[in-house]
PDB file of N, CA and C in Angstrom:
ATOM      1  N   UNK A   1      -0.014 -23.503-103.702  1.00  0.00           N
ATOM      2  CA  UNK A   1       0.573 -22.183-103.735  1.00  0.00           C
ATOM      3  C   UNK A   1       2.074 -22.323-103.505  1.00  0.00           C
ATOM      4  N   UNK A   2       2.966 -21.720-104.152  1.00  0.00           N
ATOM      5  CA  UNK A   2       4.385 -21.973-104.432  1.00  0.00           C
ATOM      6  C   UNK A   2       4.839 -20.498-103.834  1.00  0.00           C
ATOM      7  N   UNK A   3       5.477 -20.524-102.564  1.00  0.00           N
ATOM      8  CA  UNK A   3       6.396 -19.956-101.784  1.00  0.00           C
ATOM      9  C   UNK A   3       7.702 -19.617-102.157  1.00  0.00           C
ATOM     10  N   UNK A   4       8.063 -18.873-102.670  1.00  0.00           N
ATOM     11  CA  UNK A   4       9.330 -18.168-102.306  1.00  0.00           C
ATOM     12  C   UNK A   4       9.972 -18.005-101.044  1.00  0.00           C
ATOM     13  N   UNK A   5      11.125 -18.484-100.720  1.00  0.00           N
ATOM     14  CA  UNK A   5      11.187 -18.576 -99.365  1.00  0.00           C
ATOM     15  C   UNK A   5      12.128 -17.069 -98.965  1.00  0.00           C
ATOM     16  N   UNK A   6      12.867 -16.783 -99.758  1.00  0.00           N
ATOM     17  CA  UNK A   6      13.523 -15.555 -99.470  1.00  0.00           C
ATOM     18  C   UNK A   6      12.396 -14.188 -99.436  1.00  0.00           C
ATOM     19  N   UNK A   7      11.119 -14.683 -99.994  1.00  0.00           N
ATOM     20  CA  UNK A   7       9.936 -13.153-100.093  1.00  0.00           C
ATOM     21  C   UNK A   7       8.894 -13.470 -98.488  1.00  0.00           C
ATOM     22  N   UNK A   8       9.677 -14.617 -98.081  1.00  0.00           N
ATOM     23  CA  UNK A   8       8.458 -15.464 -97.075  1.00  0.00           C
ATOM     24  C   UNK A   8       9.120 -14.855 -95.727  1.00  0.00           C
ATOM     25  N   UNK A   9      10.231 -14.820 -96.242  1.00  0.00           N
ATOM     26  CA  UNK A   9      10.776 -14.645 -94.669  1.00  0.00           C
ATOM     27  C   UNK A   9      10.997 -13.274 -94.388  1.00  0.00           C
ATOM     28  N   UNK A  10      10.361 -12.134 -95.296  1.00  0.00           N
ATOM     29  CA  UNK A  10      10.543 -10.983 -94.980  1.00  0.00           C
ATOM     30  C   UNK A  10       9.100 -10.443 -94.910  1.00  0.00           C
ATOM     31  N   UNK A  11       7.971 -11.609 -94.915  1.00  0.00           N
ATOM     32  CA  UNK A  11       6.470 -11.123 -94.213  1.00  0.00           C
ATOM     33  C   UNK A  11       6.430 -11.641 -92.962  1.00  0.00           C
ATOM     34  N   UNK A  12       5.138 -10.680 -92.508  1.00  0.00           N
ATOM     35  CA  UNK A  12       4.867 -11.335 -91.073  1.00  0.00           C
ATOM     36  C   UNK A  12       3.768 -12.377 -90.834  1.00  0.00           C
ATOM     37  N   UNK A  13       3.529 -13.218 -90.112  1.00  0.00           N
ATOM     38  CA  UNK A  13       2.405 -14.142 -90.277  1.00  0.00           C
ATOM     39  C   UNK A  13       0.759 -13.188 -90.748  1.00  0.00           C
ATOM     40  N   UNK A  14       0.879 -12.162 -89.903  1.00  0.00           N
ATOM     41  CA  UNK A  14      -0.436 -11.437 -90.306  1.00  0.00           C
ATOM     42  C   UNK A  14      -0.257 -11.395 -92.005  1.00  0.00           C
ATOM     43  N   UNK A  15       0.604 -10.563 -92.134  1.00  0.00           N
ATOM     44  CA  UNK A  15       0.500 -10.049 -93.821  1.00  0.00           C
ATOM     45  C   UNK A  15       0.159 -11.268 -94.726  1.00  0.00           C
ATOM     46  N   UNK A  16       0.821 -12.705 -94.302  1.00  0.00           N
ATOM     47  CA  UNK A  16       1.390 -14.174 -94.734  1.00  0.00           C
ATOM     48  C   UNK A  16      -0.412 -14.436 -95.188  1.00  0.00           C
ATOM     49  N   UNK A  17      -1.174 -14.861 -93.850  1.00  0.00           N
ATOM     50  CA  UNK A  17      -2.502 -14.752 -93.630  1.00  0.00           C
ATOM     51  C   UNK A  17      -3.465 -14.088 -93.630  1.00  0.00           C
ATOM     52  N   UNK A  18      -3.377 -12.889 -93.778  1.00  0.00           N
ATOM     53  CA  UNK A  18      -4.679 -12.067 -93.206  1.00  0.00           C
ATOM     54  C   UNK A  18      -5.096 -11.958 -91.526  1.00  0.00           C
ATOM     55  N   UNK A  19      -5.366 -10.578 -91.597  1.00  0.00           N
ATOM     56  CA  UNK A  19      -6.217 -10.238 -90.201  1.00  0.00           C
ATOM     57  C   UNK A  19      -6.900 -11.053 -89.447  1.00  0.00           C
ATOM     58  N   UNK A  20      -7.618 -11.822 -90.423  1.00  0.00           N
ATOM     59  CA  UNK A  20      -8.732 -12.513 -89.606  1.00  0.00           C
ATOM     60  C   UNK A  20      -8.579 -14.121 -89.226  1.00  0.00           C
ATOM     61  N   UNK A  21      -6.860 -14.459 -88.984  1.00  0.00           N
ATOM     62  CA  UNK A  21      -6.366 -15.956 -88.404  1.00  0.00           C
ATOM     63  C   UNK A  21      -6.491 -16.246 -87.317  1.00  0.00           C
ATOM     64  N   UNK A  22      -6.730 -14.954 -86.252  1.00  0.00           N
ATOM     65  CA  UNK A  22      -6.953 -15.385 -85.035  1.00  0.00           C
ATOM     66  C   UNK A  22      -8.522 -15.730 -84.874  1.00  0.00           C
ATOM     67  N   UNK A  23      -8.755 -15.183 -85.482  1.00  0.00           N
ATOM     68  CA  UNK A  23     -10.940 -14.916 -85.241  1.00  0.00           C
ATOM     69  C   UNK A  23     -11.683 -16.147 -86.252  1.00  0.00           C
ATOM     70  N   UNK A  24     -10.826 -16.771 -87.155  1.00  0.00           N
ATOM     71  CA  UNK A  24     -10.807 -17.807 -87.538  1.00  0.00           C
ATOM     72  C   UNK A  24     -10.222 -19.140 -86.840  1.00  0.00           C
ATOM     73  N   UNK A  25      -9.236 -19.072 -86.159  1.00  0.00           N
ATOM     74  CA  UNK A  25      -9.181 -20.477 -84.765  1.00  0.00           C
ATOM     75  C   UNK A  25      -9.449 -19.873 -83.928  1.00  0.00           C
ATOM     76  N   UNK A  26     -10.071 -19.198 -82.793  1.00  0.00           N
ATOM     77  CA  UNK A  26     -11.017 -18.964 -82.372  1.00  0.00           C
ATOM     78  C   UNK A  26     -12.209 -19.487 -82.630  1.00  0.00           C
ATOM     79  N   UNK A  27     -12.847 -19.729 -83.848  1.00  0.00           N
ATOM     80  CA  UNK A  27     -14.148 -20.160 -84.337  1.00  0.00           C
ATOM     81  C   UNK A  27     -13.859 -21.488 -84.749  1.00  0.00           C
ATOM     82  N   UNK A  28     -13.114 -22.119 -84.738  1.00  0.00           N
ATOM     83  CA  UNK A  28     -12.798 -23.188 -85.043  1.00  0.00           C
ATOM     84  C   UNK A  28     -12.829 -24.122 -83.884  1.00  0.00           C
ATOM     85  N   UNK A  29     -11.701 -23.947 -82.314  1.00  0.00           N
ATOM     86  CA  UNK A  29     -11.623 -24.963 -81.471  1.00  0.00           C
ATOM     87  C   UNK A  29     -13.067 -24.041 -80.433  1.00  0.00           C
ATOM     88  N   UNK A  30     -14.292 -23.249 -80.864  1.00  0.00           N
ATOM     89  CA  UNK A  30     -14.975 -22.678 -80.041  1.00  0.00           C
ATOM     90  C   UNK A  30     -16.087 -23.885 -79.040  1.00  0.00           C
ATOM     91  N   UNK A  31     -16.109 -25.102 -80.169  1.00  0.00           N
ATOM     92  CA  UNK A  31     -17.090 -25.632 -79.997  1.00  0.00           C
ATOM     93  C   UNK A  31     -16.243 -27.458 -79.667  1.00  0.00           C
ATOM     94  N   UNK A  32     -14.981 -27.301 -79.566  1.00  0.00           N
ATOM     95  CA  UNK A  32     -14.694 -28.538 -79.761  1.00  0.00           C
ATOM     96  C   UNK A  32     -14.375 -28.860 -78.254  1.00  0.00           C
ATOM     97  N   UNK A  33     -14.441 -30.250 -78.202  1.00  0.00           N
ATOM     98  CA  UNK A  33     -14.107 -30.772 -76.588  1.00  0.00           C
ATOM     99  C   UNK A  33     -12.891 -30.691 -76.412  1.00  0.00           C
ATOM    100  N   UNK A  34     -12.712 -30.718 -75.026  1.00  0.00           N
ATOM    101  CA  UNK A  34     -10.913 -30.744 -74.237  1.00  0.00           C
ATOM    102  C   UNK A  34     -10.631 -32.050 -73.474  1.00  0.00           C
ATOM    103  N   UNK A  35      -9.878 -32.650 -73.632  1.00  0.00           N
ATOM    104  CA  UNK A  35      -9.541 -33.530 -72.814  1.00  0.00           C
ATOM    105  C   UNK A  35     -10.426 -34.133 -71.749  1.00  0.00           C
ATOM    106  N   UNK A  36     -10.667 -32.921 -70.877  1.00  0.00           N
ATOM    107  CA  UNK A  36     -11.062 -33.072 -69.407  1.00  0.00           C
ATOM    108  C   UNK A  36     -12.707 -33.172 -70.020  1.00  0.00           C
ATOM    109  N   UNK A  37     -12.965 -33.176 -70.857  1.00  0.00           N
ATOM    110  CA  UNK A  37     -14.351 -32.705 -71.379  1.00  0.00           C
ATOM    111  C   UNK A  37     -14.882 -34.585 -71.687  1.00  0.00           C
ATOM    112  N   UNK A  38     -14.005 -35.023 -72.515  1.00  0.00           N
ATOM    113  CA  UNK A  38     -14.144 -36.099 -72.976  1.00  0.00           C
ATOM    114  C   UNK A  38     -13.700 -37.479 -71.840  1.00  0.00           C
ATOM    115  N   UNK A  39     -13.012 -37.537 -70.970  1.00  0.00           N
ATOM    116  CA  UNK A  39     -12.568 -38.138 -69.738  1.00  0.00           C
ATOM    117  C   UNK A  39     -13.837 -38.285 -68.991  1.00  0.00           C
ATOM    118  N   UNK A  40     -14.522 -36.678 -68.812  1.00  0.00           N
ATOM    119  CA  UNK A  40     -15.791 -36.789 -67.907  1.00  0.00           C
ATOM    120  C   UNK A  40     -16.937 -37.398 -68.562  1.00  0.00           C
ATOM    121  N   UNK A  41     -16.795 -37.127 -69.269  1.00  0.00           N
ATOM    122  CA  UNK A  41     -17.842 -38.247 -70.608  1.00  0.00           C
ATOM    123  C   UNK A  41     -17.946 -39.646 -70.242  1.00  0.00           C
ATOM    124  N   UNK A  42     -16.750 -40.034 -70.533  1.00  0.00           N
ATOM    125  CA  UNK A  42     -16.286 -41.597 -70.223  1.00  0.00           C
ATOM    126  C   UNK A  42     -16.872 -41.881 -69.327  1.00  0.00           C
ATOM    127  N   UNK A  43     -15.955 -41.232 -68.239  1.00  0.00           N
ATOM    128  CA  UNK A  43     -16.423 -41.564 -67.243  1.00  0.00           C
ATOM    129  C   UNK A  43     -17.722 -41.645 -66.572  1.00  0.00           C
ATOM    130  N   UNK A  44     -18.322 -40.813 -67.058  1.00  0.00           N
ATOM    131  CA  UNK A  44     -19.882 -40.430 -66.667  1.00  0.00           C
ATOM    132  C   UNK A  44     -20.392 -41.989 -67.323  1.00  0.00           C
ATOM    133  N   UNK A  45     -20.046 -42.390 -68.613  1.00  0.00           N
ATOM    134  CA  UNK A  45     -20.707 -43.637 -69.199  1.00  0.00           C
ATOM    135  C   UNK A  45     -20.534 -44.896 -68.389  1.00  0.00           C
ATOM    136  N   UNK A  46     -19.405 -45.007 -67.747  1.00  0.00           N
ATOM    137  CA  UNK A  46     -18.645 -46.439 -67.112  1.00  0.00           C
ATOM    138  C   UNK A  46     -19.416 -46.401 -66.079  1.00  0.00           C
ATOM    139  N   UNK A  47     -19.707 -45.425 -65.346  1.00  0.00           N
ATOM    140  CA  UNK A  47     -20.109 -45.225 -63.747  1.00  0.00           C
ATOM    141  C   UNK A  47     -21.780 -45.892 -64.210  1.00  0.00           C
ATOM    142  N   UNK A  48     -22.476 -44.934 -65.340  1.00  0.00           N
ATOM    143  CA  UNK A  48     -23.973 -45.396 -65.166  1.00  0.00           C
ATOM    144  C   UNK A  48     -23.990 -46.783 -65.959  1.00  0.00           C
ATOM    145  N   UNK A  49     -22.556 -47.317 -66.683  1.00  0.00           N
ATOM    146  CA  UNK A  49     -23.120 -48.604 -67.116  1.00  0.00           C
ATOM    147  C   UNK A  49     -23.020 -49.742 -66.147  1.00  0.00           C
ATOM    148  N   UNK A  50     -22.098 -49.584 -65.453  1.00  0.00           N
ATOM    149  CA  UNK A  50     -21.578 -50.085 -63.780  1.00  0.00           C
ATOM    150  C   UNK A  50     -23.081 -50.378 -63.088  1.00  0.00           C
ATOM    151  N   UNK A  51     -23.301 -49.154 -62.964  1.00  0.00           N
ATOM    152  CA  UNK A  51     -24.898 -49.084 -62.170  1.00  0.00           C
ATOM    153  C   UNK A  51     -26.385 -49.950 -62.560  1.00  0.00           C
ATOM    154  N   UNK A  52     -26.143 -49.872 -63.812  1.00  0.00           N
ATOM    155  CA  UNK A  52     -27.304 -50.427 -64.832  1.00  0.00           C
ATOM    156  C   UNK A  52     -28.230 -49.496 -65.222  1.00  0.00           C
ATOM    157  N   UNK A  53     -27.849 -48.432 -65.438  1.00  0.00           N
ATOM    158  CA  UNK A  53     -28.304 -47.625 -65.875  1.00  0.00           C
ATOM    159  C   UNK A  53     -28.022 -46.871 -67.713  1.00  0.00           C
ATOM    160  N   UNK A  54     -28.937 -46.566 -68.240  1.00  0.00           N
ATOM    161  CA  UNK A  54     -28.276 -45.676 -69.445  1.00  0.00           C
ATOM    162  C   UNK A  54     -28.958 -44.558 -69.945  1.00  0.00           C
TER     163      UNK A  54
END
């Protein structure tokens, strides 16, 4: 899609996108891990492989 940049800069991201960009990433990172999500993971693995456990 080929932008005009002088017609670009006189929309707003809504108009740019549509209504529904927030409710679309929203549904997107709804299900994905965070940092602290994936760390405790790890960690949870090291500790029970440490142990001898799996």
């Amino acid at each position: 899609m080929l932008v005009d940049f002088r017609l670009a800069s006189t929309l707003t991201t809504q108009t740019f996108n549509g209504d529904d960009l927030a409710s679309f990433a929203d549904e997107l990172v709804a299900n994905a891990k965070t940092f602290v999500d994936k760390y405790r993971e790890d960690l949870n693995q090291c500790i029970m492989k440490r142990l001898g456990k799996k």
